[in-house]
C-alpha atoms as a PDB file:
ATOM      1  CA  UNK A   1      13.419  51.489  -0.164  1.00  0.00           C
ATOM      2  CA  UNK A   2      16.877  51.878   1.516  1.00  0.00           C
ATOM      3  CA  UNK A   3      19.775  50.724  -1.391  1.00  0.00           C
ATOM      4  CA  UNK A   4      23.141  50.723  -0.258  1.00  0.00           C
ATOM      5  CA  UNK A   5      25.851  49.496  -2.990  1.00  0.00           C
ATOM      6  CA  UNK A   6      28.192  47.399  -0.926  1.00  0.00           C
ATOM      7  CA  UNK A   7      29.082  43.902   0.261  1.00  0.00           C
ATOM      8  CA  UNK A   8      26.894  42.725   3.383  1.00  0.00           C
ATOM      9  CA  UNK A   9      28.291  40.346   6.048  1.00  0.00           C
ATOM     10  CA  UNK A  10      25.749  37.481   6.497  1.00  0.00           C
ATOM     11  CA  UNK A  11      24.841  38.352   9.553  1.00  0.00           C
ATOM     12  CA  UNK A  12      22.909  41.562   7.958  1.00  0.00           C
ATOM     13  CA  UNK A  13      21.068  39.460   5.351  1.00  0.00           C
ATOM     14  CA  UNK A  14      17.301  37.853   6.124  1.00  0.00           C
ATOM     15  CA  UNK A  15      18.469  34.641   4.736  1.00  0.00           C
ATOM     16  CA  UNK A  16      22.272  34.505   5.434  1.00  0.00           C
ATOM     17  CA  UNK A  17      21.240  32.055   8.696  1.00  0.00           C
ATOM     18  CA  UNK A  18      19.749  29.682   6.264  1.00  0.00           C
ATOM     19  CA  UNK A  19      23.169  29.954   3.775  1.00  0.00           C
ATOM     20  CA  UNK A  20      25.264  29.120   7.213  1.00  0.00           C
ATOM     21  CA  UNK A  21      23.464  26.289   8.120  1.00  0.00           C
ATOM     22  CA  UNK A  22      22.713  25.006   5.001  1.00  0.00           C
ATOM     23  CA  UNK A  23      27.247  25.181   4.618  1.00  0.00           C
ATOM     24  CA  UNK A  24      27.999  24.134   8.174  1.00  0.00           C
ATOM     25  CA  UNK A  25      25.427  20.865   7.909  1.00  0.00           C
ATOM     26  CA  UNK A  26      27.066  19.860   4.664  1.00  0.00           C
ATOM     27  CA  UNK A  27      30.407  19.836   5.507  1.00  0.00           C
ATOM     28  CA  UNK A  28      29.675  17.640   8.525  1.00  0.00           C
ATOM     29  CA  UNK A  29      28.198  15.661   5.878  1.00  0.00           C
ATOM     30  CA  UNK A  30      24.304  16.151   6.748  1.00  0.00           C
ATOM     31  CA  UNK A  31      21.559  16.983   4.851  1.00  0.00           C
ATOM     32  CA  UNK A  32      19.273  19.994   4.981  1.00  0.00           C
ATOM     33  CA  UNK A  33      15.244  19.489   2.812  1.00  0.00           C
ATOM     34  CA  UNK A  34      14.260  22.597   2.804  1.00  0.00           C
ATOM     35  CA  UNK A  35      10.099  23.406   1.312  1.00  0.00           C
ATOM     36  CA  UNK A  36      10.614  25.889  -1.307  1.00  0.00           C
ATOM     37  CA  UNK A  37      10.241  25.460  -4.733  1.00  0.00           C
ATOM     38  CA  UNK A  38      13.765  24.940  -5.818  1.00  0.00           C
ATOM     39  CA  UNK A  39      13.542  22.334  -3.882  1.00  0.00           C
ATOM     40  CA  UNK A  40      10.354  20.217  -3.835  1.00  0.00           C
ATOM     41  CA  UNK A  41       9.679  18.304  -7.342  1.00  0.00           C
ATOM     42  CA  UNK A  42       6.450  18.472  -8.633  1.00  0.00           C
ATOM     43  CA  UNK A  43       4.629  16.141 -11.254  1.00  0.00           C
ATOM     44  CA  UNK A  44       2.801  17.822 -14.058  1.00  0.00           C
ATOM     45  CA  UNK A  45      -0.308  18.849 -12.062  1.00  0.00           C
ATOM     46  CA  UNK A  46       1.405  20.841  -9.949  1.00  0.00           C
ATOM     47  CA  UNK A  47       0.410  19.330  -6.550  1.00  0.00           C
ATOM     48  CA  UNK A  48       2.008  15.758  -6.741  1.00  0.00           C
ATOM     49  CA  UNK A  49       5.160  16.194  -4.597  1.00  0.00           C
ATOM     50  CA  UNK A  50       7.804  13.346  -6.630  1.00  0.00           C
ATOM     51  CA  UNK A  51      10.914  14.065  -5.844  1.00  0.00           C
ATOM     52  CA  UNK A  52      12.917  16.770  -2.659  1.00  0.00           C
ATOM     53  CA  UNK A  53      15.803  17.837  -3.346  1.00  0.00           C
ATOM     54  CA  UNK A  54      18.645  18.606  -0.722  1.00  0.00           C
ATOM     55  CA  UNK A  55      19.833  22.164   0.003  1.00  0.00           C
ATOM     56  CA  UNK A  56      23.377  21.463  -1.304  1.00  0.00           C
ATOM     57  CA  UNK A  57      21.455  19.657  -4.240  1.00  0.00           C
ATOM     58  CA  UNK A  58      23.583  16.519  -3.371  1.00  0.00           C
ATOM     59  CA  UNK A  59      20.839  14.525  -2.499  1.00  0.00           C
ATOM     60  CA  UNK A  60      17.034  13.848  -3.328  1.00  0.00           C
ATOM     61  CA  UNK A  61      14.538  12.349  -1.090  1.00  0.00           C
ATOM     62  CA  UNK A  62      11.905  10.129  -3.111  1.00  0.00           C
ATOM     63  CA  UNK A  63       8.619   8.321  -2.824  1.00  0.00           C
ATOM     64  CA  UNK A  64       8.538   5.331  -0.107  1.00  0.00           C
ATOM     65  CA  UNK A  65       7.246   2.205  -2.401  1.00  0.00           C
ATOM     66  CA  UNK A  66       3.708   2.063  -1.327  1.00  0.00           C
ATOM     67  CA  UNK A  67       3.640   5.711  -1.982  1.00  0.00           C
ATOM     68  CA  UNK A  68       1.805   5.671  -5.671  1.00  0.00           C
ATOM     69  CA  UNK A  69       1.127  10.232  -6.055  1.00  0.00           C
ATOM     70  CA  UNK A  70      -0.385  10.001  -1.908  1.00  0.00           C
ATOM     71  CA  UNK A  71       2.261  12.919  -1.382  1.00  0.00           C
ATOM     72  CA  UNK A  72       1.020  16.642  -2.020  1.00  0.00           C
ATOM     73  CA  UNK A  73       2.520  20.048  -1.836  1.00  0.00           C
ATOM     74  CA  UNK A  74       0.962  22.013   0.949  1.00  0.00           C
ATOM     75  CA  UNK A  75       1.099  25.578   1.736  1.00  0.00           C
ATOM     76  CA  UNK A  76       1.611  27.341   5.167  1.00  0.00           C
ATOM     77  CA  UNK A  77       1.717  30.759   6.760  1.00  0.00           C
ATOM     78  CA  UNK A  78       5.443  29.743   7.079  1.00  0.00           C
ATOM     79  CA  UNK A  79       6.065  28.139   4.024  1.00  0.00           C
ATOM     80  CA  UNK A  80       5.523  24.984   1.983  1.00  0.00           C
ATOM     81  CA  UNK A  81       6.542  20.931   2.216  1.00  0.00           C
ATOM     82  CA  UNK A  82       4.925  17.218   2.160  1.00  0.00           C
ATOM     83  CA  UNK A  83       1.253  17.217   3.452  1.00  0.00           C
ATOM     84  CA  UNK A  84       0.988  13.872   4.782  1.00  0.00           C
ATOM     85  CA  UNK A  85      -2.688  12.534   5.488  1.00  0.00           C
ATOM     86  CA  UNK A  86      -3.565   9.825   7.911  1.00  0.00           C
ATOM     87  CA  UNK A  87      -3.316   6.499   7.033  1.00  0.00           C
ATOM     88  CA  UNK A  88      -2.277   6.945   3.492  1.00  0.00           C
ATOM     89  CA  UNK A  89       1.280   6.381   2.434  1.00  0.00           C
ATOM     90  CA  UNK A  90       2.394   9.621   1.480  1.00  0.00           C
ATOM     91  CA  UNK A  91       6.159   9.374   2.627  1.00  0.00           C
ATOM     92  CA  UNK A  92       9.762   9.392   1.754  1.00  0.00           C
ATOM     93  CA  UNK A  93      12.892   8.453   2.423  1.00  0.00           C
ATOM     94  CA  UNK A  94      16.840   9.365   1.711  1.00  0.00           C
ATOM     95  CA  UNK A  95      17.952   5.865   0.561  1.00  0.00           C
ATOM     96  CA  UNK A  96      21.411   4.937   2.458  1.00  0.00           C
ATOM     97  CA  UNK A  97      21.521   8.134   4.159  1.00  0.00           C
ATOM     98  CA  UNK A  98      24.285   7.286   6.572  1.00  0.00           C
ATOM     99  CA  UNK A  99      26.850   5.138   7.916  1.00  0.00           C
ATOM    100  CA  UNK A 100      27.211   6.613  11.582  1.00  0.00           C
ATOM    101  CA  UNK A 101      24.652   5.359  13.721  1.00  0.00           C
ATOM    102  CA  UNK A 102      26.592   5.875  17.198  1.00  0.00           C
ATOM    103  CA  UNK A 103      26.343   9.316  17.208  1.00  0.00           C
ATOM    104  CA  UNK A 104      23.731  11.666  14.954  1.00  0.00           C
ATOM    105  CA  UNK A 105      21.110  14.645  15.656  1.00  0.00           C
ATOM    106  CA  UNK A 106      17.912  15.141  13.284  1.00  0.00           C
ATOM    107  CA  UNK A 107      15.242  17.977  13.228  1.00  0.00           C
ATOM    108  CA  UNK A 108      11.941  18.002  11.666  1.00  0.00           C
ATOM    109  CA  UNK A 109       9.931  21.408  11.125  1.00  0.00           C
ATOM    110  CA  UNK A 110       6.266  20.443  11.098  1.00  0.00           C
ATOM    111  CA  UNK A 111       2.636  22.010  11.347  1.00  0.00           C
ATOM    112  CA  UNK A 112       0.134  19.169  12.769  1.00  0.00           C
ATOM    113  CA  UNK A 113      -3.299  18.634  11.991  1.00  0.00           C
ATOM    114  CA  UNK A 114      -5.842  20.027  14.976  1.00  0.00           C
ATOM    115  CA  UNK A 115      -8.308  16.781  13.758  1.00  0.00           C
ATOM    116  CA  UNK A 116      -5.801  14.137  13.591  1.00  0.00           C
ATOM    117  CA  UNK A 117      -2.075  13.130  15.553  1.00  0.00           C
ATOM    118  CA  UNK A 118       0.928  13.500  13.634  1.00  0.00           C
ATOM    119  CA  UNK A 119       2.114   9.971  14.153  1.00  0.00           C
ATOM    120  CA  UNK A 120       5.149   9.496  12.807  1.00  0.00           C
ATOM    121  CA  UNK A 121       7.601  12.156  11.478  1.00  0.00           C
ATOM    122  CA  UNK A 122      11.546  10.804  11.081  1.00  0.00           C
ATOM    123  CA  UNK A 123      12.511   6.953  11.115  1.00  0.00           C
ATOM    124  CA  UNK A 124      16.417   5.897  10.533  1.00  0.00           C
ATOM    125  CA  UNK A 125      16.293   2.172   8.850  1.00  0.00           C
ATOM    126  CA  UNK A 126      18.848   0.249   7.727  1.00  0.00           C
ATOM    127  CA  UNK A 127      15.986  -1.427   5.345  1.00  0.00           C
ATOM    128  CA  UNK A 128      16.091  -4.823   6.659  1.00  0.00           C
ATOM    129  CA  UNK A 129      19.800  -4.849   6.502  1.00  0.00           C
ATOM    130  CA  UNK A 130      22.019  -6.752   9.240  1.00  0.00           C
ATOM    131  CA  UNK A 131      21.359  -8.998  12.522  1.00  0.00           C
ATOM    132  CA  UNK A 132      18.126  -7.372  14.420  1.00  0.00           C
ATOM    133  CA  UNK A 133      17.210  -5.091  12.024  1.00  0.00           C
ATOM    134  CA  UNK A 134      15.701  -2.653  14.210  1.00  0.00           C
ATOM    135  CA  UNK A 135      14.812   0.952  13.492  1.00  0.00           C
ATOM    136  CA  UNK A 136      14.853   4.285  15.231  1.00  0.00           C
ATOM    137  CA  UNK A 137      11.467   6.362  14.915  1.00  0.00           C
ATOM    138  CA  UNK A 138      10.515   9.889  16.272  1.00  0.00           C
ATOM    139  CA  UNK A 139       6.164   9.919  16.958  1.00  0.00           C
ATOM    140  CA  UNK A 140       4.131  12.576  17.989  1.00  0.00           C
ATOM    141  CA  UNK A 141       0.881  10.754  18.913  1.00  0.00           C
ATOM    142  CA  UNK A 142      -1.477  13.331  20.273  1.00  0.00           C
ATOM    143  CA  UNK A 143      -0.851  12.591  24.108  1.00  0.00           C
ATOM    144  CA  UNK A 144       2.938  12.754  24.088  1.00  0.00           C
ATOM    145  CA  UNK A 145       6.519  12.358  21.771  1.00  0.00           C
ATOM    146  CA  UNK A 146       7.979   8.951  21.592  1.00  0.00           C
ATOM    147  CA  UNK A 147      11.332   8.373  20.128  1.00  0.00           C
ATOM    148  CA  UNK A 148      12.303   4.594  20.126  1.00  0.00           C
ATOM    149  CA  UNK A 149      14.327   1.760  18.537  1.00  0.00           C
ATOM    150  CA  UNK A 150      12.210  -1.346  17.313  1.00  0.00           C
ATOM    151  CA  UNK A 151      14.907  -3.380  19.186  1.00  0.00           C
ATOM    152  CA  UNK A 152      13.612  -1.946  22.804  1.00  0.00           C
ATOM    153  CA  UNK A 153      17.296  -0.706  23.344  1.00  0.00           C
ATOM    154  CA  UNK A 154      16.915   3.294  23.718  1.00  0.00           C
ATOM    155  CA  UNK A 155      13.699   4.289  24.684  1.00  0.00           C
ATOM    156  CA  UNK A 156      12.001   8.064  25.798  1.00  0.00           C
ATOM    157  CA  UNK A 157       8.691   9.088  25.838  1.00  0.00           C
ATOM    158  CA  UNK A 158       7.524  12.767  26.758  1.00  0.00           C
ATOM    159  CA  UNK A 159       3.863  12.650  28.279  1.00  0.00           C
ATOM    160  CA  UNK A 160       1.264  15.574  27.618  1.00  0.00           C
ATOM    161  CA  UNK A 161      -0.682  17.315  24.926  1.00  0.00           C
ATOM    162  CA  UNK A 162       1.522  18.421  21.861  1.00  0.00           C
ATOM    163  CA  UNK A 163      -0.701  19.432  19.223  1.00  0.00           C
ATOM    164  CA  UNK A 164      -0.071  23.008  19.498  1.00  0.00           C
ATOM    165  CA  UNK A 165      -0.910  25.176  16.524  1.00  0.00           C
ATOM    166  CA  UNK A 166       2.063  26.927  14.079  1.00  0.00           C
ATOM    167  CA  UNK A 167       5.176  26.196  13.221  1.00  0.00           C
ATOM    168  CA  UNK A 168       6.613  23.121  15.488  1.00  0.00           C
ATOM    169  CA  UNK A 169      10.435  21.816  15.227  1.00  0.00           C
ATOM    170  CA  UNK A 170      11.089  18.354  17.750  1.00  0.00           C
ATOM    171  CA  UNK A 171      15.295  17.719  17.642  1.00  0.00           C
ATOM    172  CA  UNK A 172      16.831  14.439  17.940  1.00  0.00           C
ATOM    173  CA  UNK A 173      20.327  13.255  19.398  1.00  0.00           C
ATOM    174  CA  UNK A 174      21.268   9.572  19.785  1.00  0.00           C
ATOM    175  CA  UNK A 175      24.676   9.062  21.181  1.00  0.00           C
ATOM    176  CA  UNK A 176      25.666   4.868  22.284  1.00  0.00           C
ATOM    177  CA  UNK A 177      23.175   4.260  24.891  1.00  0.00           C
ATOM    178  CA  UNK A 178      21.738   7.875  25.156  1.00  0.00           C
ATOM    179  CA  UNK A 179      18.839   9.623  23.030  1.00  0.00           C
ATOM    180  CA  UNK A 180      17.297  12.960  23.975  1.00  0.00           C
ATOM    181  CA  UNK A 181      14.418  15.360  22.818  1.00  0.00           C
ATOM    182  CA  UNK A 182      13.711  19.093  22.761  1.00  0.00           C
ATOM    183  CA  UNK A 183      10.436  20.562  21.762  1.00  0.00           C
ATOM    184  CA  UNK A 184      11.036  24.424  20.569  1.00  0.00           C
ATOM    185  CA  UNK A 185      14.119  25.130  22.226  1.00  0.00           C
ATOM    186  CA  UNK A 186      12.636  24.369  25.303  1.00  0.00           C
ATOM    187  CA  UNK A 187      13.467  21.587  28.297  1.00  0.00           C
ATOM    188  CA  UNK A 188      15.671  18.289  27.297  1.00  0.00           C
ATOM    189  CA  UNK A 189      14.104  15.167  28.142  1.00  0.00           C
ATOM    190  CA  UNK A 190      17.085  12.305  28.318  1.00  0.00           C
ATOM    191  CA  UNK A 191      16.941   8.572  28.987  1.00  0.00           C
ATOM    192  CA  UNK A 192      19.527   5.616  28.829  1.00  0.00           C
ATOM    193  CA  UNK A 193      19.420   2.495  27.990  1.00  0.00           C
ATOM    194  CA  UNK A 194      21.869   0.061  25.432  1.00  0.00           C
ATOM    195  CA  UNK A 195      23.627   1.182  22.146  1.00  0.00           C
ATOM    196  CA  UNK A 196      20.278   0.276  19.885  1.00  0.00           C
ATOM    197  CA  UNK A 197      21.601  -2.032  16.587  1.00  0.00           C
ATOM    198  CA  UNK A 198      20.744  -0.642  14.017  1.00  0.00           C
ATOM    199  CA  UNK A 199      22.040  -2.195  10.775  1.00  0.00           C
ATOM    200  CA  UNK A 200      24.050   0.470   8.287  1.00  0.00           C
ATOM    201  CA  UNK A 201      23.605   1.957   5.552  1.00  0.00           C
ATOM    202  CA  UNK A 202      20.239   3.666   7.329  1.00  0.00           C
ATOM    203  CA  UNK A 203      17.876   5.089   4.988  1.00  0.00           C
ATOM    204  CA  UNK A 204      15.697   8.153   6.413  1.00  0.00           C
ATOM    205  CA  UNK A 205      11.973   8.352   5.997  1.00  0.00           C
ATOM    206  CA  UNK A 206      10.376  10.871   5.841  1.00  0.00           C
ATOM    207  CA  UNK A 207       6.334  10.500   7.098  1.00  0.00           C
ATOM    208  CA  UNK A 208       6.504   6.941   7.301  1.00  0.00           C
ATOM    209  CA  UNK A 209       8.802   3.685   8.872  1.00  0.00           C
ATOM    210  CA  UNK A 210       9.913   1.793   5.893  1.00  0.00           C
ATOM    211  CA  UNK A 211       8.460   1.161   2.527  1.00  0.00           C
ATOM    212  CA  UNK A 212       6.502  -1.798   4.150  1.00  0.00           C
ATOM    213  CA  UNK A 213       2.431  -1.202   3.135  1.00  0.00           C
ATOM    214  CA  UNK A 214       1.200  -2.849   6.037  1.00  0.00           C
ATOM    215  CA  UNK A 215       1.779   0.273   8.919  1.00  0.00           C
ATOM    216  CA  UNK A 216      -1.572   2.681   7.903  1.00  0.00           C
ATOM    217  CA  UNK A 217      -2.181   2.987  11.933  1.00  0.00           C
ATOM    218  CA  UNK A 218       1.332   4.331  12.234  1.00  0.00           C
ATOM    219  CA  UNK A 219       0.829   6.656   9.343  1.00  0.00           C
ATOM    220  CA  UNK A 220      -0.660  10.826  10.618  1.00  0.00           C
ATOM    221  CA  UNK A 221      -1.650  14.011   9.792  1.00  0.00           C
ATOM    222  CA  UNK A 222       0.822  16.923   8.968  1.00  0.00           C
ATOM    223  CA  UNK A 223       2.842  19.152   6.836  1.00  0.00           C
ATOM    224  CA  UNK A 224       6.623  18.663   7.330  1.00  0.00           C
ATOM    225  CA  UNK A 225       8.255  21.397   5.910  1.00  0.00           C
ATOM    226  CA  UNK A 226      11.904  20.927   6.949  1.00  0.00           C
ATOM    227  CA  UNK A 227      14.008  17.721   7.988  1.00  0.00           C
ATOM    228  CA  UNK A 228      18.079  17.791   8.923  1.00  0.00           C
ATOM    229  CA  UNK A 229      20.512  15.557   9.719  1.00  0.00           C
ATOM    230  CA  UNK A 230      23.809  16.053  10.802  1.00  0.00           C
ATOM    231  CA  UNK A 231      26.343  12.352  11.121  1.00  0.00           C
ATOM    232  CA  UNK A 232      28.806  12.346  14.405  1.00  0.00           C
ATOM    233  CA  UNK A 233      26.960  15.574  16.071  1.00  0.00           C
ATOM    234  CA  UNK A 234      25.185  15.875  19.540  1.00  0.00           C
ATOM    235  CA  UNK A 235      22.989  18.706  19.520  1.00  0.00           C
ATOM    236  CA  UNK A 236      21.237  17.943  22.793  1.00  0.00           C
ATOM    237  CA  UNK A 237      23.846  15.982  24.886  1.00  0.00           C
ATOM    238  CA  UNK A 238      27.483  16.870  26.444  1.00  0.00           C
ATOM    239  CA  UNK A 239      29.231  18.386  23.047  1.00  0.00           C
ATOM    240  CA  UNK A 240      32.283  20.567  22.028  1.00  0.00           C
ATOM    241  CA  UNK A 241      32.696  23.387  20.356  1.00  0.00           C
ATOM    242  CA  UNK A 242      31.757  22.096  17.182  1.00  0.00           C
ATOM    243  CA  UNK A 243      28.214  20.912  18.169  1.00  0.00           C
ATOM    244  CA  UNK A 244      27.532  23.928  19.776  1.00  0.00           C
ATOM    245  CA  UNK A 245      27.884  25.830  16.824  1.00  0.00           C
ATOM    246  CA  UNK A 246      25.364  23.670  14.708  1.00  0.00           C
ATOM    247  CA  UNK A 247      22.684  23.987  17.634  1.00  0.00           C
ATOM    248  CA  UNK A 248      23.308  27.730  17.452  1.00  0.00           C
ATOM    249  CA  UNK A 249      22.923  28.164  13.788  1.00  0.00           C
ATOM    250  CA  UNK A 250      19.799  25.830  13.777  1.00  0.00           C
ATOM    251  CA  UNK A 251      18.224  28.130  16.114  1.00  0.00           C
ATOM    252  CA  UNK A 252      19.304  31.176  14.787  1.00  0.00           C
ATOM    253  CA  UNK A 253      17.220  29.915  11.779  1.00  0.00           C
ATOM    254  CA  UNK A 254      14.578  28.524  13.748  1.00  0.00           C
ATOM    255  CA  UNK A 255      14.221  32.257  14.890  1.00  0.00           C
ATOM    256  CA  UNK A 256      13.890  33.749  11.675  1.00  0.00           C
ATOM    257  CA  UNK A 257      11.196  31.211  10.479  1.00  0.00           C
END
């Protein structure tokens, strides 16, 4: 073992990416859950996932109503988070999450299930508040991504096969009458259609739509180890400086994982 007795810059340290981004998404006021066991609240038998706590510990996600102990810890070759199990409400959600809806980027972290489809990963809700009260949801349904508002405003679906094995992260950006999706780093798919209305203050859920009981066919297979959302940035679309600097530390981490 090599010791040396001096002050690293971050850059030298395994887990100084995950100290950068977990600063830079919090002071844009965003949210980092993170699976690791500071983090993820466990009942008394040790499997029964009840509470997930934010990075910056400034938040905590928590069981979705119909969710009565459906959520478990699971454990990866990459790490640990919510198993969720198909057709069982085993979600959560970060209650009034957010008040800027016209512009915001979120990233799940995710292993799927070879047997089942994913379904659906990340839904912003404004919980039945305000005219419309439509919702934004991000899907991976076996034959393709969807990410779409209820109110049939923004709309993009990405054909093909995406149940590949490991570690997956899908990123979000909605920006007025844009949205756009990247898969790994890889190509951005874009579409445009109208500013989607979606009522404020919107909730996040987490492996699930709302904390309606009714939406088991909506409801898939995975373990989501990480979710982030940053307010007012555009990962994927035109952006400035700033933005550029959160997709770069995100993928620095993304690296590392």
């Amino acid at each position: 073992m090599i010791e040396l007795d001096i002050d690293l810059p971050q850059g030298a340290l395994l887990n100084g990416c995950a100290a950068e981004l977990s600063a830079a998404i919090t002071a844009c006021g965003g949210t980092w859950l993170h699976g690791d066991e500071a983090s993820l609240r466990l009942a008394d038998d040790g499997e029964t996932l009840i509470g997930w706590r934010s990075m910056d510990g400034l938040r905590e996600a928590l069981p979705i109503k119909p969710n009565e102990g459906h959520g478990r810890l699971a454990l990866t070759e990459t790490g640990q988070g919510l198993r969720c199990v198909s057709g069982e409400n085993c979600g959560f959600h970060l209650a009034e999450l957010t008040e800027q809806v016209e512009t915001f980027s979120m990233a799940v972290f995710f292993h799927a299930d070879p047997q089942a489809e994913p379904r659906t990963l990340l839904t912003l809700n404004g919980e039945g508040r305000g005219r419309g009260s439509s919702y934004l949801f991000l899907s991976d349904n076996g034959d393709g991504l969807v990410v779409k508002d209820t109110g049939q405003c923004l709309s993009l679906e990405v054909p093909g096969p995406s149940g590949a094995a490991g570690l997956r992260v899908l990123i979000v950006t909605v920006s007025g009458d844009r949205v756009a999706l990247q898969e790994g780093f890889g190509e951005i798919h874009t579409a445009r259609g109208t500013r989607p209305d979606l009522p404020t203050p919107a909730s996040l859920f987490i492996g699930a739509r709302s904390h309606r009981g009714g939406l088991q066919k909506t409801l898939g297979a995975s373990v989501i180890e990480d979710v982030m959302f940053w307010p007012g940035v555009s990962l994927l679309m035109p952006r400035n400086a700033r933005d550029e600097g959160h997709q770069a530390r995100l993928e620095r981490f993304a690296l590392w994982r």
